[in-house]
C-alpha atoms as a PDB file:
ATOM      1  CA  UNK A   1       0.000   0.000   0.000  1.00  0.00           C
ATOM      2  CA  UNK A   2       1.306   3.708  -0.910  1.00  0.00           C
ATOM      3  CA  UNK A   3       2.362   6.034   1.741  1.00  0.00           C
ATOM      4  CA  UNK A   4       2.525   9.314   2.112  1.00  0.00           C
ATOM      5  CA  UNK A   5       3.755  11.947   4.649  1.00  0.00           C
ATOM      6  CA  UNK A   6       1.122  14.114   6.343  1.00  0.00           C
ATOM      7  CA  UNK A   7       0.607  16.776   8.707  1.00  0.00           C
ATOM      8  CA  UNK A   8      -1.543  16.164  11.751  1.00  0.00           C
ATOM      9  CA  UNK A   9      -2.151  18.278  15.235  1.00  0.00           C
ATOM     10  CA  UNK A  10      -0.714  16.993  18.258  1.00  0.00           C
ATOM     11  CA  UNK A  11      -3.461  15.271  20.975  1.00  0.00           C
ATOM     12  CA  UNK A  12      -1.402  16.960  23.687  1.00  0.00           C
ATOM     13  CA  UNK A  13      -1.156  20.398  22.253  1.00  0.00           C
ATOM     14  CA  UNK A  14      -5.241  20.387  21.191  1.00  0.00           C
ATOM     15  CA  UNK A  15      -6.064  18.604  24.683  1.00  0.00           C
ATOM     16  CA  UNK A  16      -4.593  21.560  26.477  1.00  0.00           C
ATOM     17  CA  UNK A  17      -5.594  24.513  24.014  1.00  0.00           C
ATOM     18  CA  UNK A  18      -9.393  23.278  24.663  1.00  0.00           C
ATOM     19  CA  UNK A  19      -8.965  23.048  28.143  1.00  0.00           C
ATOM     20  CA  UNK A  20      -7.421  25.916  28.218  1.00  0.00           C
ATOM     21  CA  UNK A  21     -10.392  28.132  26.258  1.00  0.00           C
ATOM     22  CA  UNK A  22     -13.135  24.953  27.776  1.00  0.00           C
ATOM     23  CA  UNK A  23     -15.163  24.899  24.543  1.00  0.00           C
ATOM     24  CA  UNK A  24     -14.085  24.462  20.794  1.00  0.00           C
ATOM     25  CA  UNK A  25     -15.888  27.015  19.501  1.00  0.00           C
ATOM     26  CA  UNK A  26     -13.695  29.682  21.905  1.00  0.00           C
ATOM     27  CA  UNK A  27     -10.827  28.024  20.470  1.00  0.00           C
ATOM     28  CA  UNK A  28     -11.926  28.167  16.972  1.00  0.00           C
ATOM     29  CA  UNK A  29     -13.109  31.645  17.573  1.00  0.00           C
ATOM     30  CA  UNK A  30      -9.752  32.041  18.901  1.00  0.00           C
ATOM     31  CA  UNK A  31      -7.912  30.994  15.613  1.00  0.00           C
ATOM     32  CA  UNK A  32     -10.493  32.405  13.510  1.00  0.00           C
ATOM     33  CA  UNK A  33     -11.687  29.358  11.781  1.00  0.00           C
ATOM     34  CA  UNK A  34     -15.301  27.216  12.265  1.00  0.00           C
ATOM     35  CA  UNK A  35     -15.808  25.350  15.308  1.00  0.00           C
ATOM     36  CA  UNK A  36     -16.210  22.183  12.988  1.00  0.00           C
ATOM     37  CA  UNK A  37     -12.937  22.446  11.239  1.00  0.00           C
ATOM     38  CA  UNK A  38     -11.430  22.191  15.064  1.00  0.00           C
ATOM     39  CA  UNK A  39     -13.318  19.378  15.926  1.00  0.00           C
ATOM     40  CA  UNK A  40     -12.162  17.511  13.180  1.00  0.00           C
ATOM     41  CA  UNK A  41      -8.656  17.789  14.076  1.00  0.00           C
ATOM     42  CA  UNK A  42      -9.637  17.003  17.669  1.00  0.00           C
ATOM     43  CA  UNK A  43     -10.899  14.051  16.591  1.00  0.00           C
ATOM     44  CA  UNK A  44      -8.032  13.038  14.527  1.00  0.00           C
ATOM     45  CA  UNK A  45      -9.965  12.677  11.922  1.00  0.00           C
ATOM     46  CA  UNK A  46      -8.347  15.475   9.737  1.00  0.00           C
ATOM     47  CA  UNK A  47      -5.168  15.973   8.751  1.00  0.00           C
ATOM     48  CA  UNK A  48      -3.882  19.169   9.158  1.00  0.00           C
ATOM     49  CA  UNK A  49      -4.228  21.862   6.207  1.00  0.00           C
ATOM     50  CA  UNK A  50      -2.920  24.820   5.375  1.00  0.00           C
ATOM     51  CA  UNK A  51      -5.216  27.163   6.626  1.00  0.00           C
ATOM     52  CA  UNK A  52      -5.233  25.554   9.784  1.00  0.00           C
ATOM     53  CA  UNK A  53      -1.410  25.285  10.342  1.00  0.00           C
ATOM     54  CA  UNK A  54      -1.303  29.171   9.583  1.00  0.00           C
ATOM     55  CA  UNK A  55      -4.018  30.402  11.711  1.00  0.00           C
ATOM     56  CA  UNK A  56      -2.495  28.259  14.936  1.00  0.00           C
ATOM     57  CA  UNK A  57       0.787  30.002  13.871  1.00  0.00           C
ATOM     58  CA  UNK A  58      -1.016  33.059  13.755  1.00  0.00           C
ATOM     59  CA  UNK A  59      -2.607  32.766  16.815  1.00  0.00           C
ATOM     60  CA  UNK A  60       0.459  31.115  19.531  1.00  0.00           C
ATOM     61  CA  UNK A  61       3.825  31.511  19.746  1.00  0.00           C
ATOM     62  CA  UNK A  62       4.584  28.249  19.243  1.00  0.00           C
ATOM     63  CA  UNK A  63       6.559  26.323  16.987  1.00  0.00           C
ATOM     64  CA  UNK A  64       5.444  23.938  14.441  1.00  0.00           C
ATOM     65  CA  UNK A  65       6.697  20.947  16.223  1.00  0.00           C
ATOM     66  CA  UNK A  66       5.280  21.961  19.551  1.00  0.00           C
ATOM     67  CA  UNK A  67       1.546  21.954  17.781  1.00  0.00           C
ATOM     68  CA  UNK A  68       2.064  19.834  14.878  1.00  0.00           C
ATOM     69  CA  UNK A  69       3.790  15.916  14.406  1.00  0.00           C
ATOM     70  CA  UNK A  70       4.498  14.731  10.140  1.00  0.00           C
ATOM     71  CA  UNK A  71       3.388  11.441  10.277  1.00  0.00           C
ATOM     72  CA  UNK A  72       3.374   8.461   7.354  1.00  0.00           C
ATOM     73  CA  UNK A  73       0.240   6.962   6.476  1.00  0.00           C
ATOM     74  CA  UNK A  74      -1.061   4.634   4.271  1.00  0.00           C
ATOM     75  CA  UNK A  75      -3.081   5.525   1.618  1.00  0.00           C
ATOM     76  CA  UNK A  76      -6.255   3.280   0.483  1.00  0.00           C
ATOM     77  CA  UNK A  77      -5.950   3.533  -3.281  1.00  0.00           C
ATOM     78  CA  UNK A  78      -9.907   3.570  -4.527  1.00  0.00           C
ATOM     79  CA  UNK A  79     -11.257   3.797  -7.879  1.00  0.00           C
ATOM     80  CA  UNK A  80     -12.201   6.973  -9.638  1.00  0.00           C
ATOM     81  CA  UNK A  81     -15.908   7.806 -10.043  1.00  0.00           C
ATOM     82  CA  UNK A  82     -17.780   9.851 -12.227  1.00  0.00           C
ATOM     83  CA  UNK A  83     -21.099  10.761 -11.383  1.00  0.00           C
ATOM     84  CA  UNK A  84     -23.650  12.483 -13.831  1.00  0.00           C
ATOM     85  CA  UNK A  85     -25.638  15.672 -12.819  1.00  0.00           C
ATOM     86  CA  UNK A  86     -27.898  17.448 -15.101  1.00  0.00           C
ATOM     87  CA  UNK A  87     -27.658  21.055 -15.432  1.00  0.00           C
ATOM     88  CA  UNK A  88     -30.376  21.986 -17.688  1.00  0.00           C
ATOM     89  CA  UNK A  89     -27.925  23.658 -19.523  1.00  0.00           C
ATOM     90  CA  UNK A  90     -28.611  23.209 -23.309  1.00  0.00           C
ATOM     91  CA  UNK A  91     -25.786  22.534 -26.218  1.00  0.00           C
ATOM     92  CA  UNK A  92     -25.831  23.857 -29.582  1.00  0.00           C
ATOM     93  CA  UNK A  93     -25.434  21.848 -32.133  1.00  0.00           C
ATOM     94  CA  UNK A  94     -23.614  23.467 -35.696  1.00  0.00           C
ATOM     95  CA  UNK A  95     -25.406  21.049 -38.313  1.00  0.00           C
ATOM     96  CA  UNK A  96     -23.634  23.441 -40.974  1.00  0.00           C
ATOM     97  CA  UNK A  97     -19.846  21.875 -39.413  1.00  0.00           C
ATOM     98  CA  UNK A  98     -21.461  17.825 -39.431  1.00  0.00           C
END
């Protein structure tokens, strides 16, 4: 299985930012992002983006590796899917060019 190298917040770090502010949504209000975006990475289920990494940056005086651990993972490879939407947008067709 492929792996890559990812970005992901440290438990310790999160654990005592919320208790520090007691509810996510201080601590999101805090960093200036949505409450949900910190409960992902709470949860571990996010990895850590861009945004995120810049407005805890931002916000502490802390260095990366104080708030953030690069990890490997494993990547599931799954197929590609196409799914079909209408739009009720209409094509032209140039009969004159057939």
């Amino acid at each position: 299985m492929p792996e890559i190298a990812t970005v992901r917040v440290r438990p310790d770090w999160m654990e005592e930012k919320l208790t520090e502010y007691q509810t996510m949504t201080k601590f999101a209000e805090q960093l200036g992002i949505e409450t949900s975006t910190v409960s992902r990475q709470a949860n571990g289920k996010s990895e850590a983006s861009p945004r995120f990494i810049g407005a805890v940056m931002v916000a502490f005086p802390v260095d990366f590796s104080e708030a953030f651990d690069v990890t490997v993972e494993e990547v599931a490879q799954r197929r590609a899917r196409i799914v079909k939407r209408p739009t009720g947008k209409r094509v032209k067709l140039d009969r004159a060019a057939a």
